[in-house]
N, C-alpha and C. Protein backbone atom coordinates (compact mmCIF):
# COMPACT_ATOMS: atom_id res chain seq x y z
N UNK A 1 -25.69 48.81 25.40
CA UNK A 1 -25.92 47.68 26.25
C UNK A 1 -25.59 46.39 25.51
N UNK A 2 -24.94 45.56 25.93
CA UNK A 2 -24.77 43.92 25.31
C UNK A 2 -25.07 43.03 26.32
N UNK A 3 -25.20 42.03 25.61
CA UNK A 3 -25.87 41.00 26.64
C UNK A 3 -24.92 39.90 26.42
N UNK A 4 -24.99 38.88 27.30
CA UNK A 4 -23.88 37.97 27.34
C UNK A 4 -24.46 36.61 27.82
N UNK A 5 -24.47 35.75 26.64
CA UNK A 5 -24.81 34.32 27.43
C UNK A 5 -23.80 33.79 28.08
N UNK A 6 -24.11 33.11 28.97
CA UNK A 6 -23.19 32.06 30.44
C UNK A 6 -23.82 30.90 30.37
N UNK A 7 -23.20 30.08 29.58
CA UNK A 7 -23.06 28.83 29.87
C UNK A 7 -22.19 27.91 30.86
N UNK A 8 -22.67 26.52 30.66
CA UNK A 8 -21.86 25.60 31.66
C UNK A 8 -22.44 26.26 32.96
N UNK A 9 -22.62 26.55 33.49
CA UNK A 9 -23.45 27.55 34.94
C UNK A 9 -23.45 25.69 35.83
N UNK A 10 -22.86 25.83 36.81
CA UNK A 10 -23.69 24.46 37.93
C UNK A 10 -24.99 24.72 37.98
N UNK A 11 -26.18 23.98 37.95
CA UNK A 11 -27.29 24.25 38.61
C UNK A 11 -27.40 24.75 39.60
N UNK A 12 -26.72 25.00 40.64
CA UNK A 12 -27.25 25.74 42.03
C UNK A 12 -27.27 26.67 41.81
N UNK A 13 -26.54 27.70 40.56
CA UNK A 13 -25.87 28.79 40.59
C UNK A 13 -27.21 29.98 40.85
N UNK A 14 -26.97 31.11 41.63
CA UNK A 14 -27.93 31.81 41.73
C UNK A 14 -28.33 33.39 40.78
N UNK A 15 -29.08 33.88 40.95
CA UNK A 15 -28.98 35.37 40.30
C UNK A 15 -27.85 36.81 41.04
N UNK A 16 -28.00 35.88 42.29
CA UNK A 16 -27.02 36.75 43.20
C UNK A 16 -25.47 36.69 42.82
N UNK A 17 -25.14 34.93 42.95
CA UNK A 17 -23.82 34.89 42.85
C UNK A 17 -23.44 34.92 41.28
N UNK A 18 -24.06 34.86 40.05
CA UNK A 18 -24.22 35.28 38.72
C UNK A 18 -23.19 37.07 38.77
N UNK A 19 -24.59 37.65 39.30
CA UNK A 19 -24.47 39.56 39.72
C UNK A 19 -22.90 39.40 40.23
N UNK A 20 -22.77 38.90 41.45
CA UNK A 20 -21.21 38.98 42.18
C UNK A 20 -19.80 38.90 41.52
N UNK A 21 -20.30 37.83 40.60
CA UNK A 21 -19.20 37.24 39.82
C UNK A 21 -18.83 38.52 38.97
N UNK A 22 -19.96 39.01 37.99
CA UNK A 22 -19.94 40.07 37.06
C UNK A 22 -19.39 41.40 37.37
N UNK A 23 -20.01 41.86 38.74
CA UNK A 23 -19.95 43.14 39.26
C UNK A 23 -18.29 43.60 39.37
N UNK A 24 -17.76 42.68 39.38
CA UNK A 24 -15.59 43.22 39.18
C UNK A 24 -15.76 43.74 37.93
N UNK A 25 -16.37 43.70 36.70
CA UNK A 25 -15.91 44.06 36.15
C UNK A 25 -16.85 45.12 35.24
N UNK A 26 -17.81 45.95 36.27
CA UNK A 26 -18.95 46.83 35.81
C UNK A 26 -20.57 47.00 36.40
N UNK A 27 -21.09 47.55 36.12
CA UNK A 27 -22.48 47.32 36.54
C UNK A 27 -23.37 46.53 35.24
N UNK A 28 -24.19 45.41 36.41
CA UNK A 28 -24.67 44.64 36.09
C UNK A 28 -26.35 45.05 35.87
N UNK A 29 -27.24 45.11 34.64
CA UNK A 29 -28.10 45.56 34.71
C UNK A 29 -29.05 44.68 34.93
N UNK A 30 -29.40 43.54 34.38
CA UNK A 30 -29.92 42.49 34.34
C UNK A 30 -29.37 40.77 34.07
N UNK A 31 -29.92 39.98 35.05
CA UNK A 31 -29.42 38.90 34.84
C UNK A 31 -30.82 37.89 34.73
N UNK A 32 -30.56 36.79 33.68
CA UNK A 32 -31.58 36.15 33.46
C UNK A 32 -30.92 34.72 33.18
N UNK A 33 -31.56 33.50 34.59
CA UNK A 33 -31.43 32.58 34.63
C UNK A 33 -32.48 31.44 33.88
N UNK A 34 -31.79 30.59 32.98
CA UNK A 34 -33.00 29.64 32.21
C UNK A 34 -33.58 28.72 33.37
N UNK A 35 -34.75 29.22 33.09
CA UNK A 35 -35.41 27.08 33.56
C UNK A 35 -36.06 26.25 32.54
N UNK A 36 -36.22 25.35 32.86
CA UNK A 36 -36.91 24.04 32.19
C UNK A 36 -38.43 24.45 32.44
N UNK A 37 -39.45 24.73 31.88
CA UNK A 37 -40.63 25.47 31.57
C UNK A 37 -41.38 24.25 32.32
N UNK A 38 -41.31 22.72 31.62
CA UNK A 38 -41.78 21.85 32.38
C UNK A 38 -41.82 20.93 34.02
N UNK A 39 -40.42 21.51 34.39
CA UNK A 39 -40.16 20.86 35.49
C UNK A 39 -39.49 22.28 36.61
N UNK A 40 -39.09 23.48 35.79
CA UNK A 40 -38.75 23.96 36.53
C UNK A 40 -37.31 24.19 37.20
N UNK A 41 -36.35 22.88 36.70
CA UNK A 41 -35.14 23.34 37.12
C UNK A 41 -34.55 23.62 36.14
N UNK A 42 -32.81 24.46 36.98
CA UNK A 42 -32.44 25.19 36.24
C UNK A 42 -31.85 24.52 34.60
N UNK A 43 -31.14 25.16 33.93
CA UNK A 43 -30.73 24.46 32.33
C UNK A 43 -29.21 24.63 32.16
N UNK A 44 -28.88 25.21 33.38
CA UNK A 44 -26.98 25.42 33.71
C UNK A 44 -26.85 26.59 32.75
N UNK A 45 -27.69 27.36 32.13
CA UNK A 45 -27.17 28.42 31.70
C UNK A 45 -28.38 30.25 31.66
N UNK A 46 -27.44 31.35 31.32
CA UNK A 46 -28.61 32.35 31.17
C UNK A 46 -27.64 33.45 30.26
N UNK A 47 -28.33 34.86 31.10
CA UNK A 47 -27.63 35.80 30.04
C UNK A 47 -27.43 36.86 31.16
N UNK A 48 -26.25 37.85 30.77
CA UNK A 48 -25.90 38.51 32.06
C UNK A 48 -26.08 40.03 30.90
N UNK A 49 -26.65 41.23 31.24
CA UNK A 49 -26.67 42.33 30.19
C UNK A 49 -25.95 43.64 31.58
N UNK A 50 -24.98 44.06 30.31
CA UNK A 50 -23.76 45.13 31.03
C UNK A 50 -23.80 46.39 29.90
N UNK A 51 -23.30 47.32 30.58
CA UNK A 51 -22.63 48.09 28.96
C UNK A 51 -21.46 47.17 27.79
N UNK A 52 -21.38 47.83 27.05
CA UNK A 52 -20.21 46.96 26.37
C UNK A 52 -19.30 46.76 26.45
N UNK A 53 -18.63 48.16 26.95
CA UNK A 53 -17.34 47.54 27.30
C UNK A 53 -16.95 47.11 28.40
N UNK A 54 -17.96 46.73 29.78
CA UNK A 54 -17.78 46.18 30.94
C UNK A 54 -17.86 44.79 30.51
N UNK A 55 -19.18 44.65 29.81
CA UNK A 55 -19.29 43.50 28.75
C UNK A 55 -18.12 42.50 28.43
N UNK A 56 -17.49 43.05 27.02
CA UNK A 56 -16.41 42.83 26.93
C UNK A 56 -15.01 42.50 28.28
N UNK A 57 -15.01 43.36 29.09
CA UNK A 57 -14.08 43.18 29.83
C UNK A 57 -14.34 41.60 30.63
N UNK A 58 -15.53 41.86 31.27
CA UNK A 58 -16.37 40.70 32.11
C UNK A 58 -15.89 38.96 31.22
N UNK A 59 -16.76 39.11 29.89
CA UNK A 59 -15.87 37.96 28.92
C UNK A 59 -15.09 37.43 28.78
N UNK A 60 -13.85 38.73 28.10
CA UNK A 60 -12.46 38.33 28.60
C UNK A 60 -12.08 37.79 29.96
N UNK A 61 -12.22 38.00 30.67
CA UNK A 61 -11.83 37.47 31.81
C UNK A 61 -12.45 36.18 32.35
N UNK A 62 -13.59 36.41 32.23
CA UNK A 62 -14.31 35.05 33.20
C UNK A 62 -14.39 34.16 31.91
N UNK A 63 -14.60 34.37 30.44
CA UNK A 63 -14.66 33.27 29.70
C UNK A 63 -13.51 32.02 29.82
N UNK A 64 -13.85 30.45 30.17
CA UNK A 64 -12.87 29.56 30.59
C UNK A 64 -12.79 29.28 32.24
N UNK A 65 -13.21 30.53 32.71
CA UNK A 65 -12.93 30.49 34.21
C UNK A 65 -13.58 29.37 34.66
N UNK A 66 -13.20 29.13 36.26
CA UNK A 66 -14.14 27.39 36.78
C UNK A 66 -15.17 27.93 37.74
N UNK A 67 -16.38 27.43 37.81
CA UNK A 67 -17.21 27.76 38.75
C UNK A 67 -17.08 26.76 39.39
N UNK A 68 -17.07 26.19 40.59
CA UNK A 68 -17.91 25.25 41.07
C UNK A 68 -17.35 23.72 40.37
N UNK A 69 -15.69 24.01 40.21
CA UNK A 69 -15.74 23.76 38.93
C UNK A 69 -15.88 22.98 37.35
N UNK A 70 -16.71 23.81 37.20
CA UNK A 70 -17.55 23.77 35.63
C UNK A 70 -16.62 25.04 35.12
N UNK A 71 -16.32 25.08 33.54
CA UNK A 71 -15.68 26.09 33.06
C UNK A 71 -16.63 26.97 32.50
N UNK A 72 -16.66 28.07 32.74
CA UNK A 72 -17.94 29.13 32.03
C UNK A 72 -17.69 28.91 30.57
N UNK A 73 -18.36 29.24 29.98
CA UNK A 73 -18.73 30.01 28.41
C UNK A 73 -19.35 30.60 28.24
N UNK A 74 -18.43 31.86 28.00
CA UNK A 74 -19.01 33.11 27.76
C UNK A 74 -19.42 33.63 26.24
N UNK A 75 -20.02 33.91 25.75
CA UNK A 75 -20.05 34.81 24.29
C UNK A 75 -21.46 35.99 24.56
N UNK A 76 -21.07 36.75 23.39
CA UNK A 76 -22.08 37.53 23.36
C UNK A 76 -23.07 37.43 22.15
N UNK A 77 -24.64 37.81 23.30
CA UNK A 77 -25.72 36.78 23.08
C UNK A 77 -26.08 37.44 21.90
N UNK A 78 -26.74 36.30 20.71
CA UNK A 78 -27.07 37.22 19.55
C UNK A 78 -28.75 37.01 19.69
N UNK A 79 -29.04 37.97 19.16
CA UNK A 79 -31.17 38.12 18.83
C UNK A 79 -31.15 36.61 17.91
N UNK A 80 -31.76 35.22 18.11
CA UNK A 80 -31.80 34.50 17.16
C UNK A 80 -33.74 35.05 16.34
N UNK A 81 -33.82 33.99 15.67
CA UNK A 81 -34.91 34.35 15.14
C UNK A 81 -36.03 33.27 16.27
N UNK A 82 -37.25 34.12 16.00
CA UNK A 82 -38.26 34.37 16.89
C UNK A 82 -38.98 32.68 16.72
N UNK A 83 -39.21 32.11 18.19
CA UNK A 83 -39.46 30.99 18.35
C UNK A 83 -41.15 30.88 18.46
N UNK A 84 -41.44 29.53 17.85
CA UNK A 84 -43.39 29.79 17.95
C UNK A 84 -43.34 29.19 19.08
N UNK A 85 -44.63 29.41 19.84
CA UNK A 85 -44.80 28.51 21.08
C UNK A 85 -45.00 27.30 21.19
N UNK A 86 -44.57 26.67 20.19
CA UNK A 86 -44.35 25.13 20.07
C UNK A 86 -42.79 24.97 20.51
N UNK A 87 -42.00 26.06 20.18
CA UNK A 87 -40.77 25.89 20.32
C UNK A 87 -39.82 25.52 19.02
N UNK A 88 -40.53 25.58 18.25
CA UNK A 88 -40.01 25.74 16.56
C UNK A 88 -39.59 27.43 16.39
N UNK A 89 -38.52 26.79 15.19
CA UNK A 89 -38.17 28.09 14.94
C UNK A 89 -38.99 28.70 13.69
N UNK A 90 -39.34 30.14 13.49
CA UNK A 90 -40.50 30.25 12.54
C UNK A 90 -39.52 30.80 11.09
């Protein structure tokens, strides 16, 4: 399984049309849209998790692409190190 951050995202963008976009190029297992913890809207970006090499394929292709258009950025998401609930990194 790999996971894939999506940046640049428009704010409207949904979990649906996220899935739609992805689904050409594999099954989509989970998609996870950021919000703003305090206010609630979105942060224009999340993470889309595929197998790898749908993964990969999905990347290649849509990385650069225009949404709405905004140009995606795609990479694949790494584990950073573990945040305190202050939001510091520990």
């Amino acid at each position: 399984m790999a996971s894939l951050y999506v940046g640049n995202l428009p704010f409207s963008t949904t979990e649906d049309q996220l899935r739609e976009l992805f689904a050409d190029y594999g099954t989509v297992h989970e998609i996870k849209l950021v919000y703003d913890r305090e206010t609630g809207q979105p942060r224009g970006f999340g993470f889309v998790e595929m197998n790898e090499t749908d993964a990969a394929a999905a990347s290649e292709a849509l990385n650069g692409s225009e949404v709405e258009g905004r140009p995606l950025r795609i990479n694949k998401a790494h584990k950073g190190s573990q945040r305190s609930p202050s939001g510091r990194r520990n």
